[in-house]
Protein backbone atom coordinates (compact mmCIF):
# COMPACT_ATOMS: atom_id res chain seq x y z
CA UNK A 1 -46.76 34.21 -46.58
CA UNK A 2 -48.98 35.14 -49.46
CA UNK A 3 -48.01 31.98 -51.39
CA UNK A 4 -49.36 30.07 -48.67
CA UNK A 5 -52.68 31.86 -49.15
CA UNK A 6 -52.89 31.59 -53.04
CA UNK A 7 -52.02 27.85 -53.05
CA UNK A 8 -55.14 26.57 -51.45
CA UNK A 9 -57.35 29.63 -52.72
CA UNK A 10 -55.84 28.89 -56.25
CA UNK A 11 -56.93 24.71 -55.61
CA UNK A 12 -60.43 25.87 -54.50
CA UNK A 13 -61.05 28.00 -58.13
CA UNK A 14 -59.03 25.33 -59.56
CA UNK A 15 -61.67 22.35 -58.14
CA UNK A 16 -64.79 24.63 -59.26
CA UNK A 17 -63.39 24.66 -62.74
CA UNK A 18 -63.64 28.40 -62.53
CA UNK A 19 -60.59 29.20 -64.65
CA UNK A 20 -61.25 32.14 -65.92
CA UNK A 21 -61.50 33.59 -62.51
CA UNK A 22 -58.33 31.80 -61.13
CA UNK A 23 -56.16 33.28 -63.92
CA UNK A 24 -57.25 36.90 -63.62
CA UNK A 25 -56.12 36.31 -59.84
CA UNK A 26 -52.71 35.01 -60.98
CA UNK A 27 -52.20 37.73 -63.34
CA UNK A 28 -53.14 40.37 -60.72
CA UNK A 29 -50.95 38.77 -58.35
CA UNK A 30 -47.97 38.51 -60.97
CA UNK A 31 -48.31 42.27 -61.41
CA UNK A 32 -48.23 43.18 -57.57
CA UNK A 33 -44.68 41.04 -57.77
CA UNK A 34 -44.00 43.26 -60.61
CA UNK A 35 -44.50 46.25 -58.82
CA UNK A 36 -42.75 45.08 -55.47
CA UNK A 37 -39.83 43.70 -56.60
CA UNK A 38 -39.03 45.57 -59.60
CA UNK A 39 -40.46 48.92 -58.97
CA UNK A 40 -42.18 49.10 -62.08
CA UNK A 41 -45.74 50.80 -63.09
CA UNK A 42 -48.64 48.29 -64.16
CA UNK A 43 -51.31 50.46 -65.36
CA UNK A 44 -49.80 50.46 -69.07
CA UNK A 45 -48.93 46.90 -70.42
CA UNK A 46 -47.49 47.71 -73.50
CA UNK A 47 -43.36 47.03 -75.52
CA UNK A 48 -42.01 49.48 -73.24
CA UNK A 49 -42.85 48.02 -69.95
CA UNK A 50 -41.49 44.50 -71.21
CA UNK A 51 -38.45 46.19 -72.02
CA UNK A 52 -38.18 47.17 -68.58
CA UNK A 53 -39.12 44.09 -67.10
CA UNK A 54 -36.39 42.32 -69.02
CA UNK A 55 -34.39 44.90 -68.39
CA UNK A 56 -34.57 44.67 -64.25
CA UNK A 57 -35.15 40.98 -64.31
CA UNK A 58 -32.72 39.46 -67.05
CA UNK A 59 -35.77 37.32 -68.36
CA UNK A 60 -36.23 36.62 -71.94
CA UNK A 61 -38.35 39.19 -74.23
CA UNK A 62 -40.30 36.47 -75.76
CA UNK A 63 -41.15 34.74 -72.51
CA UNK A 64 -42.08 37.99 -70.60
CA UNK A 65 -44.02 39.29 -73.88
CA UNK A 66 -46.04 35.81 -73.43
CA UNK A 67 -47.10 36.43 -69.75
CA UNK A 68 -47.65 40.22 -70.31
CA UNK A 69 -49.93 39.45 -73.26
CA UNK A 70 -51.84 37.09 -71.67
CA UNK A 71 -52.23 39.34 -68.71
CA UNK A 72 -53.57 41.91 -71.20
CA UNK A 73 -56.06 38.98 -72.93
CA UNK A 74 -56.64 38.53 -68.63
CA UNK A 75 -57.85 42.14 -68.23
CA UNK A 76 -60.02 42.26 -71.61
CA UNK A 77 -62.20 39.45 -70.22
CA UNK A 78 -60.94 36.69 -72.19
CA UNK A 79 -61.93 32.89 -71.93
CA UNK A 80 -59.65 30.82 -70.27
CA UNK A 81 -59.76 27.25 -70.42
CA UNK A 82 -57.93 24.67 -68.82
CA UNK A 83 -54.88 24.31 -70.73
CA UNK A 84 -54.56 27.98 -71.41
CA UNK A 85 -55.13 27.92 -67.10
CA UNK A 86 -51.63 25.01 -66.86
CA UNK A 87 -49.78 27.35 -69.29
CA UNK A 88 -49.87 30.43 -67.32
CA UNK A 89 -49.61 28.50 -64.84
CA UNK A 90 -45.94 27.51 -65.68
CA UNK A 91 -44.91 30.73 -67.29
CA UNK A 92 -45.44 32.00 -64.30
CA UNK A 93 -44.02 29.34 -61.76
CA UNK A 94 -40.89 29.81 -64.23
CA UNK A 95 -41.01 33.37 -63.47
CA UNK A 96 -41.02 33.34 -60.00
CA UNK A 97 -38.22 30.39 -59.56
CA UNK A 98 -35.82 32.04 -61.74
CA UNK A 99 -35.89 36.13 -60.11
């Protein structure tokens, strides 16, 4: 149900070029799933909470590290532009298709 919300909300930031604000939404929304399905806390985003996310998910280190650094770049305000926007993007389609 909420993918069916995000996908048009996600093609409206998308459309306004507003990148920046479309990514911090897919990171937030990345770390709900994180908390939902793996029962893990968000509110540090550091080595040990990749290590558990690999751990409970089977995903790679390096890929997870990826997301959950971005995530962090996400929360410090960073720029985002648009291929930085299709990245994410696919690290985290890849995510979601393979738990």
């Amino acid at each position: 149900e909420s993918l069916d919300f995000v996908k048009p909300l996600g093609r409206l930031y998308y459309e306004r070029r507003d990148h920046q604000n479309l990514t911090k939404k897919m990171g937030i929304y990345f770390l709900e799933h994180v908390r939902s399905n793996y029962k893990l806390p968000t509110h540090t985003l550091d080595d040990q909470f990749t290590e558990a996310l690999h751990f409970k998910s089977g995903h790679s280190r390096g890929d997870l590290n990826e997301i959950v650094s971005f995530v962090q770049y996400l929360q410090d305000n960073g720029s985002v532009n648009e291929q930085q926007l299709i990245h994410f993007h696919n690290q985290l389609e890849w995510f979601y298709q393979n738990t």
